[in-house]
Protein backbone atom coordinates (compact mmCIF):
# COMPACT_ATOMS: atom_id res chain seq x y z
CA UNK A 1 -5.25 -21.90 -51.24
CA UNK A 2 -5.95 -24.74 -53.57
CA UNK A 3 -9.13 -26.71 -53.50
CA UNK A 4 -7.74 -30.02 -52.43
CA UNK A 5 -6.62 -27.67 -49.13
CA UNK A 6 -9.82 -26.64 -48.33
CA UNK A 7 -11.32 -30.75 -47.91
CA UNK A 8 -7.82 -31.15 -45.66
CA UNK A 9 -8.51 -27.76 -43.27
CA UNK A 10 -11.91 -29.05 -43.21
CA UNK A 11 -11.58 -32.95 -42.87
CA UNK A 12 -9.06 -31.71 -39.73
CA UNK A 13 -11.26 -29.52 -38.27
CA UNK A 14 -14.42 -32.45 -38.53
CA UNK A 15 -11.47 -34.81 -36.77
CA UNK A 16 -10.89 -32.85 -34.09
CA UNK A 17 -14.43 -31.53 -33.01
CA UNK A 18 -14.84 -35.53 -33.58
CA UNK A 19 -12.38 -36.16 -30.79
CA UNK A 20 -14.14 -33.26 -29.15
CA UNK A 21 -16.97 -34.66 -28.88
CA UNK A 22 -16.01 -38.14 -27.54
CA UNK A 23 -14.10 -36.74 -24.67
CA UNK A 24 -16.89 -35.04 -23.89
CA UNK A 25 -19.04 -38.24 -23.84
CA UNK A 26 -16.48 -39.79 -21.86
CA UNK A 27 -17.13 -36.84 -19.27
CA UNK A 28 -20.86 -37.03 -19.08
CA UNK A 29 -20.73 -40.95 -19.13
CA UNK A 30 -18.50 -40.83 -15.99
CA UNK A 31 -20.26 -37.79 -14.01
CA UNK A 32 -21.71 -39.73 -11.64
CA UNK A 33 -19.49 -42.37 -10.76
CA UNK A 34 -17.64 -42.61 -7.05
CA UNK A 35 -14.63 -43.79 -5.45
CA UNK A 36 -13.46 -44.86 -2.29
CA UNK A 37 -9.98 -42.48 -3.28
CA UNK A 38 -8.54 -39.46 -5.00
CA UNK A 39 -6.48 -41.12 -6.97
CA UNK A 40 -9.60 -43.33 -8.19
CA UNK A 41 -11.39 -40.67 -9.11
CA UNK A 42 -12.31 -39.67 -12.92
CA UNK A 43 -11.24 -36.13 -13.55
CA UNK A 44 -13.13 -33.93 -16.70
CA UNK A 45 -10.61 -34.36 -19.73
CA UNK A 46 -10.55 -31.74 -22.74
CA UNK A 47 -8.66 -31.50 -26.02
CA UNK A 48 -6.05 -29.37 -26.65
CA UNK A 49 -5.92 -27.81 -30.16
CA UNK A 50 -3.44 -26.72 -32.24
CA UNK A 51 -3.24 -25.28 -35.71
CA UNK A 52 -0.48 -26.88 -38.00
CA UNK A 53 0.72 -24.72 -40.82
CA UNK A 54 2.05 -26.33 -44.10
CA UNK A 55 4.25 -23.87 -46.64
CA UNK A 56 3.72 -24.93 -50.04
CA UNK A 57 6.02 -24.35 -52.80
CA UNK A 58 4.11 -22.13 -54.73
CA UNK A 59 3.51 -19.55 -52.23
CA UNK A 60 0.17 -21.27 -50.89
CA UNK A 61 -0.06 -21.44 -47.29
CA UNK A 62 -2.58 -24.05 -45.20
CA UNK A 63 -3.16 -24.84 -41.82
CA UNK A 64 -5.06 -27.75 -40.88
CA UNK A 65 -6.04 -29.02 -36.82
CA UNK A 66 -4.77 -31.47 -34.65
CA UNK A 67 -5.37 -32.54 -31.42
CA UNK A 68 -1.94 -31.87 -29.26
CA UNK A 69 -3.00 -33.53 -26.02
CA UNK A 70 -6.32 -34.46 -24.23
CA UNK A 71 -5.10 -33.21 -20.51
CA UNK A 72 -6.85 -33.50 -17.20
CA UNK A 73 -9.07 -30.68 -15.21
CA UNK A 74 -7.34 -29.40 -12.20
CA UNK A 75 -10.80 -28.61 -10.85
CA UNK A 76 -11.16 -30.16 -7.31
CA UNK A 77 -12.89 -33.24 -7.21
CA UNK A 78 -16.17 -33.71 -5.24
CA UNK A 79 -15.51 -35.29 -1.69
CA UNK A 80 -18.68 -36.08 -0.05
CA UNK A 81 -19.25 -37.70 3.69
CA UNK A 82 -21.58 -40.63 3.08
CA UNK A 83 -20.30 -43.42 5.54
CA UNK A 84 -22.85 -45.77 4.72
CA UNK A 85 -22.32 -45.86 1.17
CA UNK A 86 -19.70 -49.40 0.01
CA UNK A 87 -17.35 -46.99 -1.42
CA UNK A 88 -16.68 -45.35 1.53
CA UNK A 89 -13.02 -44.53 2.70
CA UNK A 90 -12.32 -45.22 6.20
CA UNK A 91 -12.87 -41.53 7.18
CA UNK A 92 -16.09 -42.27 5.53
CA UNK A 93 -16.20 -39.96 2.28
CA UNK A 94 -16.76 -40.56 -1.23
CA UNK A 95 -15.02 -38.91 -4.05
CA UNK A 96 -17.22 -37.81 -7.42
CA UNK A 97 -15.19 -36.67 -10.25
CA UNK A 98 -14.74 -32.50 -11.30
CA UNK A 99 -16.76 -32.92 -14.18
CA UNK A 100 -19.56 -30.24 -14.55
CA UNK A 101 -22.13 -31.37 -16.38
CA UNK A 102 -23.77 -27.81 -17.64
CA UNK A 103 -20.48 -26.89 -19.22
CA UNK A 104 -20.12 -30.49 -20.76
CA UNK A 105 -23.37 -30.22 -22.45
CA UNK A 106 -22.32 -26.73 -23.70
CA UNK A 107 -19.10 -28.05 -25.47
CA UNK A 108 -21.13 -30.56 -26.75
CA UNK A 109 -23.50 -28.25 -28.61
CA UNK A 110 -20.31 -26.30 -29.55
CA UNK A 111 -18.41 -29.12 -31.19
CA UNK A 112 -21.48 -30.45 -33.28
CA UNK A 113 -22.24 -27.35 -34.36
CA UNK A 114 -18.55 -26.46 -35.07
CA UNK A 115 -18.03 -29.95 -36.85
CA UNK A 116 -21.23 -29.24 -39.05
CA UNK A 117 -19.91 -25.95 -40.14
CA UNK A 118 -16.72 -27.77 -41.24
CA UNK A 119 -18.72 -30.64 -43.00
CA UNK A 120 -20.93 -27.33 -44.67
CA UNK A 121 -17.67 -26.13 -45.96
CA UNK A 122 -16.56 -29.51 -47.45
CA UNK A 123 -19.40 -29.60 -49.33
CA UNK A 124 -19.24 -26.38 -50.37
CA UNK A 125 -15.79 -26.86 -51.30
CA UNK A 126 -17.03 -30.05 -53.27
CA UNK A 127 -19.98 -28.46 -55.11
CA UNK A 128 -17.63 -25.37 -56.13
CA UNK A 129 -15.31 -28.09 -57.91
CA UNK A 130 -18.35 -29.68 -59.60
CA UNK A 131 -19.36 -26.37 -60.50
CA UNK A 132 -15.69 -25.65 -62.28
CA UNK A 133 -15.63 -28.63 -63.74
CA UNK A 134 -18.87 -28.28 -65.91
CA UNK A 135 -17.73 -24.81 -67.35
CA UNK A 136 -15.30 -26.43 -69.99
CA UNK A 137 -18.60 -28.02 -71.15
């Protein structure tokens, strides 16, 4: 694997725990809100990864990351019988999206700490090239 592979697997992997990380947000910034419907209602979203492999010509093989989709939970949503609240349907529940916020927090502890490893490895990566570069010296 050539060097210049290493900063793409890397700069992939920091773009997708990126993307990680602000569906995540989205999910904790929307916890709490309510609807007056189903169909209203937020519903947790995650990434879906996938590894994309690249043959090179020379018999070097990479894979970087990409994001393939960012898909909805199927979790049910929270339906909640509070008749005096505005929101209200006419049966008088309130709908609060499937997000749960323990397991949010978890992936985003997880994705910071998966996006710093892949920053640690760029700069390895970058101080290995530095280090090369000053044996012809």
């Amino acid at each position: 694997m050539s060097l210049f592979n290493i900063f793409d697997v890397a700069g992939s992997g920091m773009s997708a725990q990126s993307v990680r990380l602000n569906t995540t947000a989205s999910n904790l910034a929307n916890a709490d809100t309510v609807s007056s419907s189903q169909d209203q209602t937020y519903r947790a979203r995650q990434p879906v990864f996938a590894a994309m492999l690249e043959q090179a010509t020379d018999e070097q093989v990479g894979a970087q990351v990409q994001v393939a989709a960012i898909v909805e939970s199927d979790a049910p949503l929270v339906r909640q019988y509070s008749p005096n609240h505005p929101l209200a349907d006419t049966d008088g529940y309130i709908y609060k999206p499937n997000v749960n916020v323990v397991e949010e927090m978890a992936n985003m502890m997880s994705a910071s700490q998966s996006y710093q490893a892949n920053a640690q490895v760029a700069s390895a990566a970058k101080d290995l090239a530095k280090a090369t570069l000053q044996l012809g010296k």
